[in-house]
Protein backbone atom coordinates (compact mmCIF):
# COMPACT_ATOMS: atom_id res chain seq x y z
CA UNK A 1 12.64 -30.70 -22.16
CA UNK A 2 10.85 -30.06 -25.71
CA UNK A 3 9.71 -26.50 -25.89
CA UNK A 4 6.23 -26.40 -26.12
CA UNK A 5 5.28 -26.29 -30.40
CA UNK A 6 3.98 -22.33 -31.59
CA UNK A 7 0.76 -21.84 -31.25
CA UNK A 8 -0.33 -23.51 -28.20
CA UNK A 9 -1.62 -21.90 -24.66
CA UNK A 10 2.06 -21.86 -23.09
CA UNK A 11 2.96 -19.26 -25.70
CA UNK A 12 -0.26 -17.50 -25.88
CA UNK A 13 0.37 -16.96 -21.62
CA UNK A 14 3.90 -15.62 -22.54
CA UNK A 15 2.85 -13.32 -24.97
CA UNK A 16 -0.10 -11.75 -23.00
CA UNK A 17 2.31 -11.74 -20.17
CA UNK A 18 4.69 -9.71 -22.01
CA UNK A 19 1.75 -7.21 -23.21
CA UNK A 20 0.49 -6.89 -20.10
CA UNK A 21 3.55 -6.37 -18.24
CA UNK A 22 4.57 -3.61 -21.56
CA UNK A 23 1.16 -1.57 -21.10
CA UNK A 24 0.80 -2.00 -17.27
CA UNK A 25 3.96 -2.84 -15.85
CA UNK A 26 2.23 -6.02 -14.02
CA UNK A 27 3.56 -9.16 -15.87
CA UNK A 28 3.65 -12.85 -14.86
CA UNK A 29 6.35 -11.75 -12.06
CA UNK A 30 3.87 -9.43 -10.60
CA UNK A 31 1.20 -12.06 -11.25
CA UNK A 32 3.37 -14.57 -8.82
CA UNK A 33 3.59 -12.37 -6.65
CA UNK A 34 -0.13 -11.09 -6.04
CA UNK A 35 -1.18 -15.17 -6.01
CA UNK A 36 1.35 -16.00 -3.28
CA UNK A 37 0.90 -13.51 -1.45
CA UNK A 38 -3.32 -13.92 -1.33
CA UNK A 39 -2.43 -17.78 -1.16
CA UNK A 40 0.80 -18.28 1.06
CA UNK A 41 2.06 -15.45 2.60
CA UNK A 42 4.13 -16.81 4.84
CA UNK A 43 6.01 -19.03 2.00
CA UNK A 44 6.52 -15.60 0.31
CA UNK A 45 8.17 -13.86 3.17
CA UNK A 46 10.67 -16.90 3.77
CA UNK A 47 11.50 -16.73 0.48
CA UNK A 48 12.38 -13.02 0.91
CA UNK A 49 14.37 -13.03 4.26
CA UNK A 50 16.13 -16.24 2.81
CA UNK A 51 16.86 -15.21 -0.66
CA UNK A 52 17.43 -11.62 -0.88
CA UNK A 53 14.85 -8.63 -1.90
CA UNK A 54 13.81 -10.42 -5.17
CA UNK A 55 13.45 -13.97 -3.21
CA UNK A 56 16.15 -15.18 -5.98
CA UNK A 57 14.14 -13.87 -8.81
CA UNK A 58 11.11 -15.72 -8.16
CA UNK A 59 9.13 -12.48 -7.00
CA UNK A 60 8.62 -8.69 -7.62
CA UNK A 61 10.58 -6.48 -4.79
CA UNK A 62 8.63 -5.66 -2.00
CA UNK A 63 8.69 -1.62 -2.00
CA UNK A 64 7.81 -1.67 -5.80
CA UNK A 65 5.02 -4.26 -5.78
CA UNK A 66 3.80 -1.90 -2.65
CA UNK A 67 3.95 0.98 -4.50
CA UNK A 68 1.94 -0.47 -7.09
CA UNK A 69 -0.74 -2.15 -5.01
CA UNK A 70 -1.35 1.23 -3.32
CA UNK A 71 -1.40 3.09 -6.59
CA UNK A 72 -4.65 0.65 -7.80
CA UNK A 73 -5.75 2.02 -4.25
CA UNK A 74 -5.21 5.77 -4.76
CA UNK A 75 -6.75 5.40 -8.27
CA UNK A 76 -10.36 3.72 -6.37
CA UNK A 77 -9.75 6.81 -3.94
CA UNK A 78 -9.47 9.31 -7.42
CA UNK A 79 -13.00 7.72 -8.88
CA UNK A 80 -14.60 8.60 -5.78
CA UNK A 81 -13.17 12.55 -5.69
CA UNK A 82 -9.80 11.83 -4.65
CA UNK A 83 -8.49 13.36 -1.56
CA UNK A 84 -10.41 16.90 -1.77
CA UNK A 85 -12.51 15.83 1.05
CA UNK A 86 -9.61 16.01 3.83
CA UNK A 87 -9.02 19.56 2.28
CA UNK A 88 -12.52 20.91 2.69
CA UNK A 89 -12.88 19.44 6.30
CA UNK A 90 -9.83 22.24 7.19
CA UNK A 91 -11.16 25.19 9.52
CA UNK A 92 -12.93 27.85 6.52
CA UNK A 93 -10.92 30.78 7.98
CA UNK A 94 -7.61 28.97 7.11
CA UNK A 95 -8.04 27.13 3.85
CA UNK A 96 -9.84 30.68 2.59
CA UNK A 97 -6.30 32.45 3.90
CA UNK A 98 -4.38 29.62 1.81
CA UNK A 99 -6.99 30.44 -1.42
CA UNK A 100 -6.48 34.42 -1.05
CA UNK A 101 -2.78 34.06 -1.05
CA UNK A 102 -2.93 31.76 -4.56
CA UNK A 103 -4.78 34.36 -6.17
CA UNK A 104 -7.19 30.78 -7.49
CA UNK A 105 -10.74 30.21 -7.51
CA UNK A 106 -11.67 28.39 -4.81
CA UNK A 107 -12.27 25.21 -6.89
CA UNK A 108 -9.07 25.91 -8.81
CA UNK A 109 -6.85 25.55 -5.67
CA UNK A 110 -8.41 22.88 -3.68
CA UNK A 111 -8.43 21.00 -7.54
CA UNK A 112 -4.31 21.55 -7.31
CA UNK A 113 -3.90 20.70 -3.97
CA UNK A 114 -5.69 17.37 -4.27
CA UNK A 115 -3.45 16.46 -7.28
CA UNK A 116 -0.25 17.43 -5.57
CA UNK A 117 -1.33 15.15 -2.46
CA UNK A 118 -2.49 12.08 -5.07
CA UNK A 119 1.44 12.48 -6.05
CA UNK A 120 2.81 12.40 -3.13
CA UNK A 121 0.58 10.39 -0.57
CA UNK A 122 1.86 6.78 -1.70
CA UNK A 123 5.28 7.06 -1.45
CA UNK A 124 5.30 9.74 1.76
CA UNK A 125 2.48 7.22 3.55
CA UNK A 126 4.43 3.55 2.63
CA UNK A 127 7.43 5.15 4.24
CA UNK A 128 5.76 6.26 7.70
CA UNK A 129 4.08 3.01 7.41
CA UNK A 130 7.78 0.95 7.56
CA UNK A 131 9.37 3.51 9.97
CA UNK A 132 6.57 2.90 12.37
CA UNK A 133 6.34 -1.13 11.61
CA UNK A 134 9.56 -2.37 10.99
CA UNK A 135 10.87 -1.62 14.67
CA UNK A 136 7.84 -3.79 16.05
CA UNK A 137 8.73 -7.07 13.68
CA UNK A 138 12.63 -6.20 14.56
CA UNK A 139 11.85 -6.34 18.41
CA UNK A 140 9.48 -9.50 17.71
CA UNK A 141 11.57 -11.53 15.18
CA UNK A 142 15.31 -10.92 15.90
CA UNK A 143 16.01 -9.54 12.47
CA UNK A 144 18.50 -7.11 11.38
CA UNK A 145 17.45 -3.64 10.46
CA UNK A 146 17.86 -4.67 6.19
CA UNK A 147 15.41 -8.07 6.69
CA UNK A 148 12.73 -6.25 9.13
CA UNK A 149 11.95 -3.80 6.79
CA UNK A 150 12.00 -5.63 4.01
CA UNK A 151 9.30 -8.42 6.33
CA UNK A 152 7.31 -5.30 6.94
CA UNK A 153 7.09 -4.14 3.65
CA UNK A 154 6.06 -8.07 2.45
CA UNK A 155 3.51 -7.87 5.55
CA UNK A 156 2.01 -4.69 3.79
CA UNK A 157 1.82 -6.69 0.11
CA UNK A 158 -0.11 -9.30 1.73
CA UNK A 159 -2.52 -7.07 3.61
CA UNK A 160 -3.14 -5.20 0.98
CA UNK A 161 -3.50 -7.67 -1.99
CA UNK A 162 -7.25 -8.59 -0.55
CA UNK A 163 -7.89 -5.17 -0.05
CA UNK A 164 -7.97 -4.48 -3.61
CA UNK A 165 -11.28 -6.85 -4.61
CA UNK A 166 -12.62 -3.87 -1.73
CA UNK A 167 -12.53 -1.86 -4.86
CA UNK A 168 -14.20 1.60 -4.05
CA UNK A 169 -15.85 0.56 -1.18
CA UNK A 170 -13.90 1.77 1.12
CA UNK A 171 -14.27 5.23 0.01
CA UNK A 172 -18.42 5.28 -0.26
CA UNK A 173 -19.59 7.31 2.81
CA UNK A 174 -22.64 4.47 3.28
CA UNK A 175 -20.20 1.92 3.76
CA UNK A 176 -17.04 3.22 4.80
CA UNK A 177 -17.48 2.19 8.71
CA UNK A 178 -17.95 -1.58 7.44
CA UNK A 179 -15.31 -1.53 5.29
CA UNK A 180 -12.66 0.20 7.58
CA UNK A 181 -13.28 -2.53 9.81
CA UNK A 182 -13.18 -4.66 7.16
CA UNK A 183 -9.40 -3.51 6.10
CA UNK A 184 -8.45 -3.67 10.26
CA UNK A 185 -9.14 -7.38 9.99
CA UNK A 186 -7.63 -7.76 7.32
CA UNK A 187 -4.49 -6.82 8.68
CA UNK A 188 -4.32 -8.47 11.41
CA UNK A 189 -5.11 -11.65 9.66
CA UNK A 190 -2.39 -11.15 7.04
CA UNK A 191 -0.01 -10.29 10.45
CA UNK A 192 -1.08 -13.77 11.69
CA UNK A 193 -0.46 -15.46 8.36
CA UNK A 194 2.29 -14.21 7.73
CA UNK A 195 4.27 -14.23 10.59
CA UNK A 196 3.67 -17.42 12.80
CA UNK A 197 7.38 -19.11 13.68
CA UNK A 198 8.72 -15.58 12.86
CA UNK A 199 7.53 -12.80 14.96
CA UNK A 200 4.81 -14.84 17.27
CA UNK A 201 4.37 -18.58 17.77
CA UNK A 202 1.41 -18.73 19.94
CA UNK A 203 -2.09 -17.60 18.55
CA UNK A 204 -3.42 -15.35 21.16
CA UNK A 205 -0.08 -13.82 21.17
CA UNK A 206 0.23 -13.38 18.10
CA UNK A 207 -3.36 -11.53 18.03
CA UNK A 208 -1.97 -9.11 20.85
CA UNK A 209 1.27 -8.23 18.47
CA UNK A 210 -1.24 -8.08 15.48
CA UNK A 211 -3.83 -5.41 17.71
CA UNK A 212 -0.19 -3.43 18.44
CA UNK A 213 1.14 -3.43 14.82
CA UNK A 214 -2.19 -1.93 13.81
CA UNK A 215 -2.43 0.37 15.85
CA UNK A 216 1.23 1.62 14.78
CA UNK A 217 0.12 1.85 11.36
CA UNK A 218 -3.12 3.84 12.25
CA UNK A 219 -0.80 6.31 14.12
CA UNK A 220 1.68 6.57 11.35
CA UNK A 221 -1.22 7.09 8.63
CA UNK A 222 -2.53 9.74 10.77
CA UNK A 223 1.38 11.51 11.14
CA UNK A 224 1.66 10.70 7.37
CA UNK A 225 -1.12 13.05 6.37
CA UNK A 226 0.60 16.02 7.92
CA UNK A 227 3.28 16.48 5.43
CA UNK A 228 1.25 14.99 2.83
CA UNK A 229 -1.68 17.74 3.43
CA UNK A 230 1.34 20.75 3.59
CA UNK A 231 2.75 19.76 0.43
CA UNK A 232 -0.77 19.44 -1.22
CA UNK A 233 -1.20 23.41 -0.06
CA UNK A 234 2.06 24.58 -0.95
CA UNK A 235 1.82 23.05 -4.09
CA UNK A 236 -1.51 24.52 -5.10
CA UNK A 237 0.27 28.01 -3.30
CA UNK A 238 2.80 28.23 -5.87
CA UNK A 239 2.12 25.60 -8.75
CA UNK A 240 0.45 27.12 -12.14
């Protein structure tokens, strides 16, 4: 095959590709990966549990892309305060305890603690979220322990790669009831998606697995936050 002459729109593609993918870290693989996972999930996650954790090369690896995805989230979350309101709901007798022992302003240690939790909620949160999941599309698909994590993690790509157009949303107080149901559905249509012939083959079925694996998640984002909240307390306790 001729390559394609200098100049024309192939090479102007490559070569924002490879800026975008220098200055962001999201480059055409990335790209792929986003668009087949919004367009055909299920396509994506044979090509995973066939072809290894890279689908042959053809995609970005699951627990990285997650990463990533979650990372646009927690930056949304940071526009609209961050995470300083799960830190000011605490009892006032304890967080004020936590604040005396810092020897910080008030604002000064709820300020650290919120920046120690942005570090760590991602990473702490997407591996609750697979320890609670990936037993569920084990017991439902037959997969070893290696491909059922790696499903689950591809099952959290494509739930979350919609989620993103959410933008802020989420986080407004005026419309965070709509969108939280919003995100639930959105779920359990990415489980149904994704997984028909794999870990359910009839609809309503399928539904009742769906309803199950989202209520896992809600249980391990709720167990998730306990570490993540410590750590956010310690680390305002004894960071500078």
């Amino acid at each position: 095959m001729t390559p394609p002459p200098a100049g024309t729109s192939s090479e102007g593609r490559l070569r924002f590709a490879d800026l975008a993918e220098e200055t962001t870290g999201f480059g055409e693989l990335e790209y792929r990966t986003f668009r087949d996972l919004l367009v055909r999930p299920r396509d994506v996650l044979i090509a995973y549990l066939e072809r290894g954790p890279t689908a042959g090369g053809r995609y970005a690896r699951p627990f990285g892309f997650y990463l990533a995805l979650c990372g646009v989230l927690m930056f949304y979350m940071f526009l609209m305060g961050g995470l300083k309101g799960i830190i000011e709901q605490q009892p006032a007798e304890t967080l004020e305890r936590w604040i005396k022992a810092s020897g910080k302003s008030r604002e000064l240690f709820i300020d650290d603690a919120d920046g120690w939790m942005g570090l760590v909620a991602v990473p702490l949160m997407s591996v609750f979220y697979v320890a609670f999941g990936a037993p569920l599309i084990r017991w439902w698909s037959g997969l070893d322990w290696r491909r059922s994590m790696r499903a689950t993690l591809v099952l959290l790509c494509a739930w979350t790669v919609p989620i993103l157009f959410l933008g802020p949303l989420p986080m407004m107080d005026s419309l965070k009831l709509i969108a939280s149901l919003v995100m639930y559905v959105a779920l359990i249509v990415a489980f149904l998606r994704t997984g028909r012939g794999i870990w359910f083959d009839r609809w309503p079925g399928g539904l009742g697995k769906g309803l199950l694996f989202l209520f896992a998640i809600l249980v391990s984002s709720w167990v998730s936050m306990i570490p993540v909240f410590n750590i956010g307390l310690l680390g305002a306790l004894y960071g500078h």
